[in-house]
PDB file of N, CA and C in Angstrom:
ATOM      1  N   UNK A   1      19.938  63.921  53.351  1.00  0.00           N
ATOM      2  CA  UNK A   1      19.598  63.402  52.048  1.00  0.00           C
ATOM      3  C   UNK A   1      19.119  61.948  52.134  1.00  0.00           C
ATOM      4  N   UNK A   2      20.025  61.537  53.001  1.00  0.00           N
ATOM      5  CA  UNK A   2      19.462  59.617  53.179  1.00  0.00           C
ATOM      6  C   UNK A   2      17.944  59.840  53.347  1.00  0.00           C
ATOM      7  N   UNK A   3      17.380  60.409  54.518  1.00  0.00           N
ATOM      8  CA  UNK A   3      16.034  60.564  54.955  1.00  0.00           C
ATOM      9  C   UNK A   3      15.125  60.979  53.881  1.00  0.00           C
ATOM     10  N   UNK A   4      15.155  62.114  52.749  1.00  0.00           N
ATOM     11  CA  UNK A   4      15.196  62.242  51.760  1.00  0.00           C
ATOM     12  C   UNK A   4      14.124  60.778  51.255  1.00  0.00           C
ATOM     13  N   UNK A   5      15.648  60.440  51.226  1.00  0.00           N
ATOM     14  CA  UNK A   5      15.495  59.149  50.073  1.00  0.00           C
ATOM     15  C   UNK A   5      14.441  58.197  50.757  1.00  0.00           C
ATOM     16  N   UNK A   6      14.725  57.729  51.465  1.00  0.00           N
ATOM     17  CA  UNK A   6      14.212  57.058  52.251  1.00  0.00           C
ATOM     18  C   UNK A   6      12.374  57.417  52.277  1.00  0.00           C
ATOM     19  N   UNK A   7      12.527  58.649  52.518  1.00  0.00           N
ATOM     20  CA  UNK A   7      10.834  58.764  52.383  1.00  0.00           C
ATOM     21  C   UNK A   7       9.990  58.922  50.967  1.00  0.00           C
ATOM     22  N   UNK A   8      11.111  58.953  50.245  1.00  0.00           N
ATOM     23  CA  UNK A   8      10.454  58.917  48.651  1.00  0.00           C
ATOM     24  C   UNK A   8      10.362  57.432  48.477  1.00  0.00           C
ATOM     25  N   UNK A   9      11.043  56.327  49.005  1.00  0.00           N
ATOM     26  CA  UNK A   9      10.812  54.923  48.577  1.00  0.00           C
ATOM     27  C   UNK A   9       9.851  54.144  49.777  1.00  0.00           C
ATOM     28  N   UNK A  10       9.570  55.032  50.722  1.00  0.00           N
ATOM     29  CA  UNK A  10       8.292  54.554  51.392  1.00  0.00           C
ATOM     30  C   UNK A  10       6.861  55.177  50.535  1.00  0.00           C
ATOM     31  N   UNK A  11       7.138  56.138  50.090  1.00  0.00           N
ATOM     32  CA  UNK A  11       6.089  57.089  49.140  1.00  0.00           C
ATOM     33  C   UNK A  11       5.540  55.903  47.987  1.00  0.00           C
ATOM     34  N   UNK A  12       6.892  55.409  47.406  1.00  0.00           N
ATOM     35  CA  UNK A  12       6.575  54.828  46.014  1.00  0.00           C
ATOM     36  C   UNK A  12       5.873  53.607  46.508  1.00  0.00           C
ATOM     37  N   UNK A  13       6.325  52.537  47.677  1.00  0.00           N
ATOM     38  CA  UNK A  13       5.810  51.659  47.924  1.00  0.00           C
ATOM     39  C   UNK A  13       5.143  51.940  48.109  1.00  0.00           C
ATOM     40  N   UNK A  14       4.173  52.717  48.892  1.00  0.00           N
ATOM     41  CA  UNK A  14       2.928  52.841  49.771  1.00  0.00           C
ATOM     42  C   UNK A  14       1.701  53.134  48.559  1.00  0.00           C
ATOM     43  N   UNK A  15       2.009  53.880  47.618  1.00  0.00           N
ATOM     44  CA  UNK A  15       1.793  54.011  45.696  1.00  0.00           C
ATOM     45  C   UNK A  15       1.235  52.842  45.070  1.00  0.00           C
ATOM     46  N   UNK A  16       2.288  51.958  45.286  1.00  0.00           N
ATOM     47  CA  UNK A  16       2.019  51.057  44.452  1.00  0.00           C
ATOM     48  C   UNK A  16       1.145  49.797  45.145  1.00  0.00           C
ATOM     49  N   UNK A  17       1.064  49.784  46.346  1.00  0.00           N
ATOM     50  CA  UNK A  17       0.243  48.820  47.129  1.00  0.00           C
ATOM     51  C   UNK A  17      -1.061  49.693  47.237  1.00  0.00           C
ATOM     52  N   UNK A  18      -1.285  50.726  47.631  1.00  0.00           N
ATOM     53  CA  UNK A  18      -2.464  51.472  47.532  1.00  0.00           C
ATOM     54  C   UNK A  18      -3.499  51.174  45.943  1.00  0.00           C
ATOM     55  N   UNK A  19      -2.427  51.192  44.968  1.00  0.00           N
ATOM     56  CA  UNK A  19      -3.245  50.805  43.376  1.00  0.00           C
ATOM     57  C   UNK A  19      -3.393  49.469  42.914  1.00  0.00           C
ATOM     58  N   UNK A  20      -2.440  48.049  43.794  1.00  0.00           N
ATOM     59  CA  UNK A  20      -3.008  46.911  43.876  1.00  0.00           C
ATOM     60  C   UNK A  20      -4.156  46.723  44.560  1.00  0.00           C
ATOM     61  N   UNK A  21      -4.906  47.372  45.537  1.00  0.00           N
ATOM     62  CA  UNK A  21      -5.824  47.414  46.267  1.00  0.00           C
ATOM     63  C   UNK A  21      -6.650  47.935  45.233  1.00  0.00           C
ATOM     64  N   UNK A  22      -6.975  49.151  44.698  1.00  0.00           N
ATOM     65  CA  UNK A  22      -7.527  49.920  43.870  1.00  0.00           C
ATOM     66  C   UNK A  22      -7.905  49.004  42.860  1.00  0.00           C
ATOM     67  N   UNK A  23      -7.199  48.416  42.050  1.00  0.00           N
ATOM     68  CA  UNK A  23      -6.997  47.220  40.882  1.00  0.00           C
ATOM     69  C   UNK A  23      -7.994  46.069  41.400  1.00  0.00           C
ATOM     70  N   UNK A  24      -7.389  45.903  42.401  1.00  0.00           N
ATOM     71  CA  UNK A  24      -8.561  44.359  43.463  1.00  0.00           C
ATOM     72  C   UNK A  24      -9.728  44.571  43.480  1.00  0.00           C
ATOM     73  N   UNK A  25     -10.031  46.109  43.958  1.00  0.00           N
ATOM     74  CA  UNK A  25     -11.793  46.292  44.397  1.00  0.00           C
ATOM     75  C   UNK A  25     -12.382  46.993  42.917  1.00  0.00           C
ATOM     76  N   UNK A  26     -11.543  46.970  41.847  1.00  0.00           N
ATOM     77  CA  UNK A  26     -12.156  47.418  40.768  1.00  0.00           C
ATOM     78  C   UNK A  26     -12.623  48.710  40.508  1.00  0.00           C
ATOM     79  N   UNK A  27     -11.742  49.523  41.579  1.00  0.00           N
ATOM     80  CA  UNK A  27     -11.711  50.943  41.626  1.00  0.00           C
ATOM     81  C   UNK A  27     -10.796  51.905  40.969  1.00  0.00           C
ATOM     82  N   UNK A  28     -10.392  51.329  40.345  1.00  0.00           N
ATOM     83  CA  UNK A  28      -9.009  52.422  40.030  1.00  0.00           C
ATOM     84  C   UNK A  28      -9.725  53.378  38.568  1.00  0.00           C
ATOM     85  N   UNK A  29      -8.856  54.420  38.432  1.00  0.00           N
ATOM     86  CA  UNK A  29      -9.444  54.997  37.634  1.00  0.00           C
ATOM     87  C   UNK A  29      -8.744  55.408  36.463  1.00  0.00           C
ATOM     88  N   UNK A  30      -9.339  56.481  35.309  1.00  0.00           N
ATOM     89  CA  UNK A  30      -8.288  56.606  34.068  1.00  0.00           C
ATOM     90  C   UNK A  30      -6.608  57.118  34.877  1.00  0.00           C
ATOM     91  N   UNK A  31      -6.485  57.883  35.389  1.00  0.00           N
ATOM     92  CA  UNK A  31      -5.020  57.663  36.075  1.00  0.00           C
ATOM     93  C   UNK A  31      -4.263  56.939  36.023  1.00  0.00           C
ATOM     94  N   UNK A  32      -4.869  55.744  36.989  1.00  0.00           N
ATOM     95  CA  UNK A  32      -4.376  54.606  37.099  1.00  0.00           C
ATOM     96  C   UNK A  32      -3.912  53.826  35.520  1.00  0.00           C
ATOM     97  N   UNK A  33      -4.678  53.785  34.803  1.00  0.00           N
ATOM     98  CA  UNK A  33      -4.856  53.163  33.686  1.00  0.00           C
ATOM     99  C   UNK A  33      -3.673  53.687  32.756  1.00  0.00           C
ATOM    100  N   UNK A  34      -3.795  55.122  32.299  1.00  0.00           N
ATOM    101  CA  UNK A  34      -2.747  55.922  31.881  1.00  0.00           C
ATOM    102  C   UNK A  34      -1.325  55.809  32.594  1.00  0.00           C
ATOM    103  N   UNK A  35      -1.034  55.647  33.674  1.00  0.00           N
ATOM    104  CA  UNK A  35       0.401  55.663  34.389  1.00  0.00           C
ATOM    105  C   UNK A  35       0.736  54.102  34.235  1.00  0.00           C
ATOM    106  N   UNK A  36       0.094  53.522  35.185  1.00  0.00           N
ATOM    107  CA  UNK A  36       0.188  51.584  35.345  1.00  0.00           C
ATOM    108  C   UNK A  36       0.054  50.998  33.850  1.00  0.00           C
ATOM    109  N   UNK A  37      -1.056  51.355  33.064  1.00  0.00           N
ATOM    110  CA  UNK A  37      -1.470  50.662  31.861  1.00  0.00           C
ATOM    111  C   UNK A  37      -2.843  49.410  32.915  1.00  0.00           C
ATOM    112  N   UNK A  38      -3.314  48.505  32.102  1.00  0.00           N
ATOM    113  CA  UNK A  38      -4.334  47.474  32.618  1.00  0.00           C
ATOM    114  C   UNK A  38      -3.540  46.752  34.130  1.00  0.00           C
ATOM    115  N   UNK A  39      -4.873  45.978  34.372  1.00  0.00           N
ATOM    116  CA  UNK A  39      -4.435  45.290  35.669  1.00  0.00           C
ATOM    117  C   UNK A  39      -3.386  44.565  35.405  1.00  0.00           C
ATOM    118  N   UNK A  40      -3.455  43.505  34.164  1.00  0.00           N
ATOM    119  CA  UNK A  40      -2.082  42.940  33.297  1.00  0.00           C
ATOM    120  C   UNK A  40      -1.010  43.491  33.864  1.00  0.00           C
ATOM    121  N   UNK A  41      -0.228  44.609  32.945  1.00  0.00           N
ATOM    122  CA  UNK A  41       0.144  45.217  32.819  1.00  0.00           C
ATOM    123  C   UNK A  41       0.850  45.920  34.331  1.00  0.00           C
ATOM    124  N   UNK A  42       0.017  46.346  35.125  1.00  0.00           N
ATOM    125  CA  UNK A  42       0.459  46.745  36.281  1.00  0.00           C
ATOM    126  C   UNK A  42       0.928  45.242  37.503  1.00  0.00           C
ATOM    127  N   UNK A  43       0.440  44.483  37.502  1.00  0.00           N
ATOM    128  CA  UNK A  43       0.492  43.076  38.108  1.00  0.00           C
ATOM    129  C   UNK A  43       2.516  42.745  37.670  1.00  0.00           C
ATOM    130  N   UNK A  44       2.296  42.458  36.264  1.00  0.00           N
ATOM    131  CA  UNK A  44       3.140  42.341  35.773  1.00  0.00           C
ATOM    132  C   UNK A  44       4.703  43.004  36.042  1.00  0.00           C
ATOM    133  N   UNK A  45       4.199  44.088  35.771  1.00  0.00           N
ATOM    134  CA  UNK A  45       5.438  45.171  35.409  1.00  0.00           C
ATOM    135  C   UNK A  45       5.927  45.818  37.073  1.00  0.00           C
ATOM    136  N   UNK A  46       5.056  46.402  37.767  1.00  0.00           N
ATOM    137  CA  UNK A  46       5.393  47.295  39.033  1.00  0.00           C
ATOM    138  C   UNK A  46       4.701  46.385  40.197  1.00  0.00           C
ATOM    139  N   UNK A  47       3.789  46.036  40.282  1.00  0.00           N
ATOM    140  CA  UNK A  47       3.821  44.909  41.546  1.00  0.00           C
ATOM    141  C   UNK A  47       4.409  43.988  41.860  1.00  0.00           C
ATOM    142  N   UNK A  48       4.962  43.105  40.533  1.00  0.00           N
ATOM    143  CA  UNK A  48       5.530  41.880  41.042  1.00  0.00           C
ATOM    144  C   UNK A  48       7.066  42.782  41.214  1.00  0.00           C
ATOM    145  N   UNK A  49       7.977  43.729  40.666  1.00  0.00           N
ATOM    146  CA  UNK A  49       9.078  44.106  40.737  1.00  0.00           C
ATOM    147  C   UNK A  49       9.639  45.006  42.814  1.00  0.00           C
ATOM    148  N   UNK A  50       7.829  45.339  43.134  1.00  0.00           N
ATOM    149  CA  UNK A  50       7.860  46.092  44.098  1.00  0.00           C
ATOM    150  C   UNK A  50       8.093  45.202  45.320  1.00  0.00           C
ATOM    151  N   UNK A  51       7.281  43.893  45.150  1.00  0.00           N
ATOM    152  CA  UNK A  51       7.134  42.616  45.938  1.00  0.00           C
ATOM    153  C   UNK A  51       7.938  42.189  46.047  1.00  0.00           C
ATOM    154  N   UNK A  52       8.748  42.169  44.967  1.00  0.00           N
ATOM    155  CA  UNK A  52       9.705  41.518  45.254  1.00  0.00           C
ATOM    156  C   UNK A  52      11.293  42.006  46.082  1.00  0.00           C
ATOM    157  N   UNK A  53      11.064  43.147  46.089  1.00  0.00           N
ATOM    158  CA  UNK A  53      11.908  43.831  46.812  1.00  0.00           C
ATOM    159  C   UNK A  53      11.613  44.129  48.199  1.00  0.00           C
ATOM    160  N   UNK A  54      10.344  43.497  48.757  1.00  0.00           N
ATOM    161  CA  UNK A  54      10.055  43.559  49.964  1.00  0.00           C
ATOM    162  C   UNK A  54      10.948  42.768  51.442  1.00  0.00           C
ATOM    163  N   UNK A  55      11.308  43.706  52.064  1.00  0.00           N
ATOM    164  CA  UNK A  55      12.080  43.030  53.402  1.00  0.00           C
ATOM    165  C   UNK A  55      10.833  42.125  54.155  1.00  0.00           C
ATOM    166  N   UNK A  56      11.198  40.933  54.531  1.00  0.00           N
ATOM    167  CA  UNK A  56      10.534  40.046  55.194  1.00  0.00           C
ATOM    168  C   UNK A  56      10.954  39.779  56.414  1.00  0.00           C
ATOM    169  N   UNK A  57      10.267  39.687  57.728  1.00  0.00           N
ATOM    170  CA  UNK A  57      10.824  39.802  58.860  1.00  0.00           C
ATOM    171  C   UNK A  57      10.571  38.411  59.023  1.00  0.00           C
TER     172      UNK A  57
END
């Protein structure tokens, strides 16, 4: 179950850095828009919360 878990919160990160990229090159699409809401909005709410939970070596 740990492993499980573990690969669903590499999933979500890998998600949410994949659609800051998307957001950057001005690619993202109604999806994006509908789930995240605007670049605002996604910057705000799920990138800065994801970042910030990042392990730093």
């Amino acid at each position: 179950m740990t492993e499980y878990r573990l690969a669903q919160v590499a999933d979500y990160l890998c998600t949410i850095e994949l659609a800051a990229v998307k957001y950057a090159a001005k690619e993202n699409g109604a999806t994006y828009d509908k789930f995240f809401g605007g670049v605002g909005s996604f910057k705000k709410n799920w990138l800065k919360q994801a970042r910030r939970k990042m392990l730093r070596s």
